[in-house]
N, C-alpha and C. Protein backbone atom coordinates (compact mmCIF):
# COMPACT_ATOMS: atom_id res chain seq x y z
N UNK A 1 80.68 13.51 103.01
CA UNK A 1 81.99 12.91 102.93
C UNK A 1 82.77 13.57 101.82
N UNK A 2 84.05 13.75 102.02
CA UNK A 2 85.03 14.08 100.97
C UNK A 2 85.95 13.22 101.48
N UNK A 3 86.51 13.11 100.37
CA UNK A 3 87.93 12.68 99.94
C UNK A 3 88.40 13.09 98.85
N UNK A 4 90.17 13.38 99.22
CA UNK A 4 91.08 13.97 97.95
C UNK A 4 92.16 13.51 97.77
N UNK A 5 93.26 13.42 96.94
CA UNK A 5 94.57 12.69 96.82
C UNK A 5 95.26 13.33 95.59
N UNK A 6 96.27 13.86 95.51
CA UNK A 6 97.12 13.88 95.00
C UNK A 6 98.26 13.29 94.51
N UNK A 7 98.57 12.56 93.36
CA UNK A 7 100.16 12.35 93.19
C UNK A 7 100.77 12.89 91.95
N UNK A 8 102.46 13.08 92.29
CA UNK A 8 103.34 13.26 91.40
C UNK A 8 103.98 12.22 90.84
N UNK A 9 103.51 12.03 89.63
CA UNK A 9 104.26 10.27 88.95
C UNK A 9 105.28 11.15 87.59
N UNK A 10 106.38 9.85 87.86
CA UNK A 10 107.04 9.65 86.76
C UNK A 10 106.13 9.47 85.68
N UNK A 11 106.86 9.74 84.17
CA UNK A 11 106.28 9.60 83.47
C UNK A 11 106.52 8.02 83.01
N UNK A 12 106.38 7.22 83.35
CA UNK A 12 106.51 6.10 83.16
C UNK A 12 105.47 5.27 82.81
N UNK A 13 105.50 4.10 82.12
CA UNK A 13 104.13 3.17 82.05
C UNK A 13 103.89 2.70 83.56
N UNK A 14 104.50 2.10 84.37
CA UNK A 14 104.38 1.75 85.33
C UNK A 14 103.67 2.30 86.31
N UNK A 15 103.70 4.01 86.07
CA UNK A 15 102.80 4.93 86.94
C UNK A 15 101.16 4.62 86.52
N UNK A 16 100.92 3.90 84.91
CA UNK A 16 99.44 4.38 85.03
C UNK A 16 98.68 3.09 86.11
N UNK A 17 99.03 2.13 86.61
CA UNK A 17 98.51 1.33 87.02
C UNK A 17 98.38 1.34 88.51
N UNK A 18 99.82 2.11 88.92
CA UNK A 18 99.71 2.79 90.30
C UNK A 18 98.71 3.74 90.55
N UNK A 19 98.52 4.39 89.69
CA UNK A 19 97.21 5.40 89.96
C UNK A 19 95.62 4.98 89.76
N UNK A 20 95.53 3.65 88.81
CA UNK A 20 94.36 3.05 89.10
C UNK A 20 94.20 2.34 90.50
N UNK A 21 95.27 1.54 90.85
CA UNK A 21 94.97 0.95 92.17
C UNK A 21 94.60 1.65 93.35
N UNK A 22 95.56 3.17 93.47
CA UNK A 22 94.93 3.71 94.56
C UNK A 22 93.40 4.37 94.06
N UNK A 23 92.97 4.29 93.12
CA UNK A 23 91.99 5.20 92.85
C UNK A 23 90.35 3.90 93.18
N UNK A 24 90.69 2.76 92.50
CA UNK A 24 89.85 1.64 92.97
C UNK A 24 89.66 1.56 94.69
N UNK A 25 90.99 1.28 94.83
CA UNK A 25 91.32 1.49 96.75
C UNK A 25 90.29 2.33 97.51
N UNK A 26 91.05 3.62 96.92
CA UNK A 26 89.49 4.67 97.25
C UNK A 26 88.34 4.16 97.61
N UNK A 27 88.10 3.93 96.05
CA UNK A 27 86.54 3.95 96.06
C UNK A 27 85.71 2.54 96.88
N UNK A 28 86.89 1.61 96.68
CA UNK A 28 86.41 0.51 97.61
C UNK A 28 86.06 0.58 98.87
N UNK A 29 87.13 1.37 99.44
CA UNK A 29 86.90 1.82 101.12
C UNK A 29 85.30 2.61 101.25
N UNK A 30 85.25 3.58 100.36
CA UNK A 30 84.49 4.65 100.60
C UNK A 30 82.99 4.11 100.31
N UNK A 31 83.02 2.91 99.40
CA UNK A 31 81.40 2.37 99.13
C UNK A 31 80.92 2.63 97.91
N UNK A 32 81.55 3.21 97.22
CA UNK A 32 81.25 3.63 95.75
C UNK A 32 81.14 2.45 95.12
N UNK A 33 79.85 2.32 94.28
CA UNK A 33 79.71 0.89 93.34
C UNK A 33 80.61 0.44 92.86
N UNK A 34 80.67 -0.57 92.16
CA UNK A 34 82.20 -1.13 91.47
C UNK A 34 81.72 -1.24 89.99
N UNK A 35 80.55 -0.58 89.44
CA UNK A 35 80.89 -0.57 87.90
C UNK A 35 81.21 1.01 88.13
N UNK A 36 80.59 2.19 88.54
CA UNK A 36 81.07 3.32 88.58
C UNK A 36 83.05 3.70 89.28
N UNK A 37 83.23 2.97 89.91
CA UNK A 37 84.55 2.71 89.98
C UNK A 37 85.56 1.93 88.27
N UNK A 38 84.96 0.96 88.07
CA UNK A 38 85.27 0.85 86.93
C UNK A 38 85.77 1.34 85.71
N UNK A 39 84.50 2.21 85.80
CA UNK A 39 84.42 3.29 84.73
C UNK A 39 85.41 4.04 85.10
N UNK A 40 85.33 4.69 85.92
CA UNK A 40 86.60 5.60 86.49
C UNK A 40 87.68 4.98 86.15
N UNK A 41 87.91 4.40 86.86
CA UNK A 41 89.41 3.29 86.78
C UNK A 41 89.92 3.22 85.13
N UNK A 42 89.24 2.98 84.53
CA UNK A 42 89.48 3.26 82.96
C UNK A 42 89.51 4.26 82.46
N UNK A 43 88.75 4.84 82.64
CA UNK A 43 89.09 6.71 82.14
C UNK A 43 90.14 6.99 82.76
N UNK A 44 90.72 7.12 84.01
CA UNK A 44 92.34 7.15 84.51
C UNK A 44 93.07 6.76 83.93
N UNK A 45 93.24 5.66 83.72
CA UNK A 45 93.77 4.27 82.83
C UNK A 45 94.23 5.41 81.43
N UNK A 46 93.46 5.64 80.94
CA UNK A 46 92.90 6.61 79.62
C UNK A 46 94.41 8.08 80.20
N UNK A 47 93.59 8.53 80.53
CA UNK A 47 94.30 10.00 80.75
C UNK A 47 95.42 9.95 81.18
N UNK A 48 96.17 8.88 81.86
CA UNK A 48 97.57 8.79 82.44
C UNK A 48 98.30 7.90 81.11
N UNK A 49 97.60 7.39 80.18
CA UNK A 49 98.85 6.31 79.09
C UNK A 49 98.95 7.80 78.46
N UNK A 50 98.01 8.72 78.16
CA UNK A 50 98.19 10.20 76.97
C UNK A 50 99.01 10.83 77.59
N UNK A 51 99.22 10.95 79.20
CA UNK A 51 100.52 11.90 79.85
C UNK A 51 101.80 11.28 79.91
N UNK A 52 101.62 9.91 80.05
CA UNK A 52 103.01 8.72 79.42
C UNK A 52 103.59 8.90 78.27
N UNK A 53 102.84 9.04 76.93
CA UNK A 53 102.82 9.18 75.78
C UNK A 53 103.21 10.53 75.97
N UNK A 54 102.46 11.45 76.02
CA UNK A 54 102.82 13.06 75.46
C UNK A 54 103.02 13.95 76.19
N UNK A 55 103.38 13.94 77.71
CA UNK A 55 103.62 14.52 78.66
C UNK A 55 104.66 15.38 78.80
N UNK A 56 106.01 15.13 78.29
CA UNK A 56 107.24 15.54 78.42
C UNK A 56 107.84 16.50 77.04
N UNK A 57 106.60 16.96 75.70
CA UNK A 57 107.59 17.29 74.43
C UNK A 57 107.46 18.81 74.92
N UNK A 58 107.08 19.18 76.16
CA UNK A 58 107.42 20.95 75.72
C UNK A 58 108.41 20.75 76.81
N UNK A 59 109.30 19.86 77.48
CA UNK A 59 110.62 20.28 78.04
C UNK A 59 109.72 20.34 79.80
N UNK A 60 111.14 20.46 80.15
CA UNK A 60 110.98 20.50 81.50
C UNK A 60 110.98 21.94 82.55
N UNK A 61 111.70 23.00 82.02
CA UNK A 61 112.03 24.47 82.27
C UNK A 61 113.11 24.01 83.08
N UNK A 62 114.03 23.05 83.47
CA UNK A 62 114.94 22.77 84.50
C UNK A 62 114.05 22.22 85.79
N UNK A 63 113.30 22.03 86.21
CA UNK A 63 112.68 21.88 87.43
C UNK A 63 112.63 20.02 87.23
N UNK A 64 112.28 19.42 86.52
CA UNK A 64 112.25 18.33 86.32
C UNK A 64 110.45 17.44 86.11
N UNK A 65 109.72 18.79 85.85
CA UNK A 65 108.12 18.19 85.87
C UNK A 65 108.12 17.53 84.34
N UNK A 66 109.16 17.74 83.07
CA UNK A 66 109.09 17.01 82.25
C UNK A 66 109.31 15.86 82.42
N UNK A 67 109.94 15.50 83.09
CA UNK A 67 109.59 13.36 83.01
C UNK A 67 108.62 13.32 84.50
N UNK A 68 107.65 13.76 84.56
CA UNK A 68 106.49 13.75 85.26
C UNK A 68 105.02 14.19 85.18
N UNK A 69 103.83 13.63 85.97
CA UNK A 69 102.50 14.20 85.36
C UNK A 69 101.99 14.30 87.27
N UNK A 70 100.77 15.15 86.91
CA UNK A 70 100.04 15.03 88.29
C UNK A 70 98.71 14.57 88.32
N UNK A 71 97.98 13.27 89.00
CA UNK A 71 97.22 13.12 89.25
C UNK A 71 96.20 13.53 90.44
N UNK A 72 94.80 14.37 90.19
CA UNK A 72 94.69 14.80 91.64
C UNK A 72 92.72 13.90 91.42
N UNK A 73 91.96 13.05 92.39
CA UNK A 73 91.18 12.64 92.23
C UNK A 73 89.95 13.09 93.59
N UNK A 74 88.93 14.02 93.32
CA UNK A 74 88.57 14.70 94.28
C UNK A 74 86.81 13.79 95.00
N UNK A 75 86.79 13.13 95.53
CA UNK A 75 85.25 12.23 96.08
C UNK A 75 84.66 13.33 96.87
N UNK A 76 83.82 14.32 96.42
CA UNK A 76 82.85 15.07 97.52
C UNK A 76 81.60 15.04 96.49
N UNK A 77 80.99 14.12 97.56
CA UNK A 77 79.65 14.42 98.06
C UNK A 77 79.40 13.67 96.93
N UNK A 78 78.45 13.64 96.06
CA UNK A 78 77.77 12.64 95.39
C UNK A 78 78.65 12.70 93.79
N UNK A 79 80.02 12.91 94.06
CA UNK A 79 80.69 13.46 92.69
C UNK A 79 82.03 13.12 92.72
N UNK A 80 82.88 12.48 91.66
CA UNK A 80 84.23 12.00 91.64
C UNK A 80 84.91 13.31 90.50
N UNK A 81 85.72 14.02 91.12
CA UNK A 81 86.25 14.26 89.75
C UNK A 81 87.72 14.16 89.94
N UNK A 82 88.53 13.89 88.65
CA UNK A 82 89.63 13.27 88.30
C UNK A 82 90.49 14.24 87.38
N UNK A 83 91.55 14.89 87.55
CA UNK A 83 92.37 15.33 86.67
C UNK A 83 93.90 14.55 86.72
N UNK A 84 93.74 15.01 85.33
CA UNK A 84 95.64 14.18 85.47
C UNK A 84 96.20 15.56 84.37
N UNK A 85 97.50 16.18 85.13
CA UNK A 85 98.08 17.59 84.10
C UNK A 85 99.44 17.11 83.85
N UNK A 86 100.01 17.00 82.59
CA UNK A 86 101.62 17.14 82.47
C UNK A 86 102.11 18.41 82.06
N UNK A 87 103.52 18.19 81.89
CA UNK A 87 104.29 19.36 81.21
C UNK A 87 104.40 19.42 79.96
N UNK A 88 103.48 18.91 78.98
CA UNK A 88 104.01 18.35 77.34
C UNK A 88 103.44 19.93 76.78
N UNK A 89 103.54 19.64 75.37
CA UNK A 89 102.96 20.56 74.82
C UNK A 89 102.20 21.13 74.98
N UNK A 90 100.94 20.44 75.16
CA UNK A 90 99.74 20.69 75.39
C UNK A 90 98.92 20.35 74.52
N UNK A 91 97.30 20.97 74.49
CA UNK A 91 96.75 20.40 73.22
C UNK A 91 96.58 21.87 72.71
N UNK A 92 96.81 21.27 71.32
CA UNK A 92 96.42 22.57 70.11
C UNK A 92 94.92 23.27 70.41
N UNK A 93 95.00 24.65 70.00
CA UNK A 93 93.40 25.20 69.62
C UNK A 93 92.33 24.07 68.54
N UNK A 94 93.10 23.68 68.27
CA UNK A 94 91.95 22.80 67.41
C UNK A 94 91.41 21.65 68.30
N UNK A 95 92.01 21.25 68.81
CA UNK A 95 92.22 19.89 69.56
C UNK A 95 90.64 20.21 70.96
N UNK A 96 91.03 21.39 71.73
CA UNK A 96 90.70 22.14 72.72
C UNK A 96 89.39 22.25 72.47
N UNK A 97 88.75 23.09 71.00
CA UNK A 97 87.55 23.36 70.34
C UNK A 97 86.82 22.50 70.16
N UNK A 98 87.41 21.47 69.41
CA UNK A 98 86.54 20.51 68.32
C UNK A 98 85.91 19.63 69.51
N UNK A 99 84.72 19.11 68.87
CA UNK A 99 84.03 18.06 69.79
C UNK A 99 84.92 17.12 69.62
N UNK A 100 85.07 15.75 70.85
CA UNK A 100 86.16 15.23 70.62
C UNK A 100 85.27 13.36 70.02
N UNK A 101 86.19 13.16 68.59
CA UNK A 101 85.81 12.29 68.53
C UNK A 101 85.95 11.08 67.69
N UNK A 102 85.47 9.77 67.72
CA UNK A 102 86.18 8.71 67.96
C UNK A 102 87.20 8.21 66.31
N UNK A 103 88.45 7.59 67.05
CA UNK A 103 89.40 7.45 65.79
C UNK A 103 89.14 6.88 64.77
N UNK A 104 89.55 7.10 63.66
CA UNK A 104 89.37 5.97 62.16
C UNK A 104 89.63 4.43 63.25
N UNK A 105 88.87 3.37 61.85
CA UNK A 105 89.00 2.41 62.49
C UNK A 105 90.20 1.51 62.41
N UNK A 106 90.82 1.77 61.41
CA UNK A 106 92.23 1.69 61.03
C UNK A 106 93.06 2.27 62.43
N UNK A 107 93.14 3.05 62.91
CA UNK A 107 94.08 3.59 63.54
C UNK A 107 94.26 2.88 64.88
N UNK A 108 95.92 2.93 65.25
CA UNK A 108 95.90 2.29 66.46
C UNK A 108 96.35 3.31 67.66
N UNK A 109 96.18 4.46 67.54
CA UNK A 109 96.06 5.32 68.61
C UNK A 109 94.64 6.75 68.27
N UNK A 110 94.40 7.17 69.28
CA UNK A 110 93.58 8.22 69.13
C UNK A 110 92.05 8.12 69.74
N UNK A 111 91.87 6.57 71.08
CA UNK A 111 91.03 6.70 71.31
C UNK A 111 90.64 6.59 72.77
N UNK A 112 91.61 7.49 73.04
CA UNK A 112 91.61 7.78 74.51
C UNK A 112 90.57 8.71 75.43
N UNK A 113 90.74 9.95 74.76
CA UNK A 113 89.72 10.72 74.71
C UNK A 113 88.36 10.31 74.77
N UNK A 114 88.17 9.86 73.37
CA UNK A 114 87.14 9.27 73.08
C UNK A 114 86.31 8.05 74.45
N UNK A 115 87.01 7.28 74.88
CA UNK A 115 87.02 6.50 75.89
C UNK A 115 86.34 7.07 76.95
N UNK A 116 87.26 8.18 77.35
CA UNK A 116 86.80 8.44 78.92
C UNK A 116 85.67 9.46 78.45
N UNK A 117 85.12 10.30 77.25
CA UNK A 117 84.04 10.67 77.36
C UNK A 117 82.85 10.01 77.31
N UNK A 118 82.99 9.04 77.34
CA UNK A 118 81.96 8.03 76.92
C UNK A 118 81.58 7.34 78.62
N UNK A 119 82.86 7.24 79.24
CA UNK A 119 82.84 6.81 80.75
C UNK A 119 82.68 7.75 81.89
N UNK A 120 81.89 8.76 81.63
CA UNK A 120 82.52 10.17 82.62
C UNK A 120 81.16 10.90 81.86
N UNK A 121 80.91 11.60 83.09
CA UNK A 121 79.31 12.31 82.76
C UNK A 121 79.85 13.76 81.91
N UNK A 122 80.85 14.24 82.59
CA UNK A 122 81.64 15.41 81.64
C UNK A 122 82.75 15.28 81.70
N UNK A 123 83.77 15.99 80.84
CA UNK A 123 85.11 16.13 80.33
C UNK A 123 85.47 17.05 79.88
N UNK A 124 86.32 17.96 80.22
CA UNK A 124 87.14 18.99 80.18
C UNK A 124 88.73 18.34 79.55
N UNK A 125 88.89 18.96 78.40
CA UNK A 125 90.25 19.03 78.07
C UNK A 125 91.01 20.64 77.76
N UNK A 126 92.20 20.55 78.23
CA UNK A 126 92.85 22.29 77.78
C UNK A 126 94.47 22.08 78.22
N UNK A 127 94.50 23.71 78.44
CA UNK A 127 96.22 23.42 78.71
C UNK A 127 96.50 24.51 80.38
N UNK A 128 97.50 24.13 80.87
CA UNK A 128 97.73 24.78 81.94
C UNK A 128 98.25 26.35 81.76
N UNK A 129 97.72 26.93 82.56
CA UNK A 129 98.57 28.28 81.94
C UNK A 129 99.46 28.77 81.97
N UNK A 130 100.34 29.38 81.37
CA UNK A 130 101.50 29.66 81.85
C UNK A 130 102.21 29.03 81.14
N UNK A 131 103.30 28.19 81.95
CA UNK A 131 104.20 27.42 80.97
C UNK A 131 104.14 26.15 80.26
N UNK A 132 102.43 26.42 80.21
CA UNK A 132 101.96 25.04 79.49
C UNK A 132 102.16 23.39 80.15
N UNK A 133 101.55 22.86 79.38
CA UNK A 133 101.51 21.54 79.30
C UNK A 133 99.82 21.21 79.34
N UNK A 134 99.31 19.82 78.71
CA UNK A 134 97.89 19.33 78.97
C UNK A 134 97.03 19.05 80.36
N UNK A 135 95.85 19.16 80.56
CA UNK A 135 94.86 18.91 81.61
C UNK A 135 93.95 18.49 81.21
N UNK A 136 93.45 16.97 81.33
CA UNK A 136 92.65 16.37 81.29
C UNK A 136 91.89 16.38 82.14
N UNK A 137 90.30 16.71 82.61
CA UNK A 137 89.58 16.59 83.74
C UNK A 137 88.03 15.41 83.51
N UNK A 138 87.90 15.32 84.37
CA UNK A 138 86.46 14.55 83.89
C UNK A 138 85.93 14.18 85.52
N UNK A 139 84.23 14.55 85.48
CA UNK A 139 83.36 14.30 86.42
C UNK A 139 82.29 12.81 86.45
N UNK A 140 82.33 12.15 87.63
CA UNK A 140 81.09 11.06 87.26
C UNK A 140 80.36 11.31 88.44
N UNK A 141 78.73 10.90 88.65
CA UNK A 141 78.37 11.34 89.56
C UNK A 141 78.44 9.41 90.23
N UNK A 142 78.38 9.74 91.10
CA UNK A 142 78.82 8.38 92.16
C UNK A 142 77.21 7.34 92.47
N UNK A 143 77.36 6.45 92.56
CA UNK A 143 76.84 5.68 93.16
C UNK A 143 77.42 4.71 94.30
N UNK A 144 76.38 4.13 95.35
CA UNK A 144 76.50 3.87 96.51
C UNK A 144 76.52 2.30 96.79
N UNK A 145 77.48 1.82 97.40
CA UNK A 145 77.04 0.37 97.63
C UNK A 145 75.67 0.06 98.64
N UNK A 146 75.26 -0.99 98.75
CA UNK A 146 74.52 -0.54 99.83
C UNK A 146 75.06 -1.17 101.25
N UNK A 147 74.85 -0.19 102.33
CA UNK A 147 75.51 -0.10 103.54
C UNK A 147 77.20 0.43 103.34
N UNK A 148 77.61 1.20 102.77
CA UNK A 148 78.65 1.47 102.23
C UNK A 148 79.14 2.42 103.26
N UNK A 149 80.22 2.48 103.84
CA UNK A 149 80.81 2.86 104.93
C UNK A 149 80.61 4.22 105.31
N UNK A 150 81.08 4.81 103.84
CA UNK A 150 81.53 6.54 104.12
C UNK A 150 80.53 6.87 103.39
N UNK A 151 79.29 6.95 103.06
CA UNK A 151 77.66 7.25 102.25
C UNK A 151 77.78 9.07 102.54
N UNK A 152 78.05 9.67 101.38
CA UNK A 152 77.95 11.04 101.16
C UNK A 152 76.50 11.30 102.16
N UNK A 153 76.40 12.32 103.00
CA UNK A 153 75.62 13.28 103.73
C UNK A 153 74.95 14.31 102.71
C-alpha cells in the first residue's frame, strides 16, 4: 500500500490543524495504530507552528510562496514520512550541523524540534536549494491496527 498527499497552506495558524486532521484521517482510514498516528499528528503539529512562525522572513520572490508552506506526507509500505518546506530564511549552518537539542527551561519557544525528534524514528532538518527557505522531514515506521483495511503488502 501507498499513500501520498500534498498541500499548499497559507501561512496561517489555522493551517496547522488542517494538516493534522487530514493527516489523522489518513491514517485512520488506512489502519495505522492511533498512538503512532499520534505521534505523527504532533510532530506535524510541531513542524507546521515553525513554518507559521518563520516561514515567510526571506520574502516571497513575487510568486507569493512567502505567506505560504508545503506539506507533503508519504504512507508506503511499513513507513510514514512527513515533510513540511517554507519560503523563510531557512536554517543557519549552525542550526543544520548541531545535534538538535532541547530548550533552556526558562524559555518559551525552541522546543519544537526537539519534540518531533523525540516522536519520529529520524529527522532531517536543512534548507531548500536555490532560493531557499526551511525543510523539515521526519520518518516513523508504522504500526498496524489489527484487521486494518489497507495492511502494507
Amino acid at each position: 500500500m501507498s499513500i501520498w498527499w500534498s498541500l499548499h497552506l497559507r501561512r496561517d495558524a489555522a493551517s496547522v490543524p488542517l494538516a493534522r486532521r487530514l493527516l489523522l484521517g489518513t491514517m485512520e482510514t488506512a489502519g495505522v495504530d492511533p498512538d503512532i498516528s499520534y505521534d505523527l499528528s504532533v510532530a506535524l503539529s510541531e513542524a507546521c507552528a515553525n513554518a507559521v512562525e518563520h516561514g515567510g522572513d526571506g520574502g516571497d520572490g513575487g510568486d507569493g510562496d512567502g505567506e505560504a508552506f508545503r506539506v507533503t506526507a508519504y504512507l508506503d509500505g511499513e513507513k510514514c514520512r512527513i515533510e513540511v518546506a517554507d519560503a523563510g530564511a531557512g536554517f543557519s549552518p549552525a542550526v543544520r550541523t548541531a545535534p538538535i537539542r532541547p530548550a533552556h527551561a526558562e524559555s518559551e519557544h525552541g522546543r519544537g524540534l526537539c519534540l518531533i525528534q523525540e516522536l519520529a524514528d529520524h529527522v532531517h532538518i536543512g534548507n531548500k536549494p536555490g532560493r531557499g527557505g526551511a525543510v523539515v522531514s521526519f520518518d516513523k515506521i508504522l504500526k498496524w491496527r489489527h484487521g486494518a483495511p489497507l495492511v502494507a503488502v
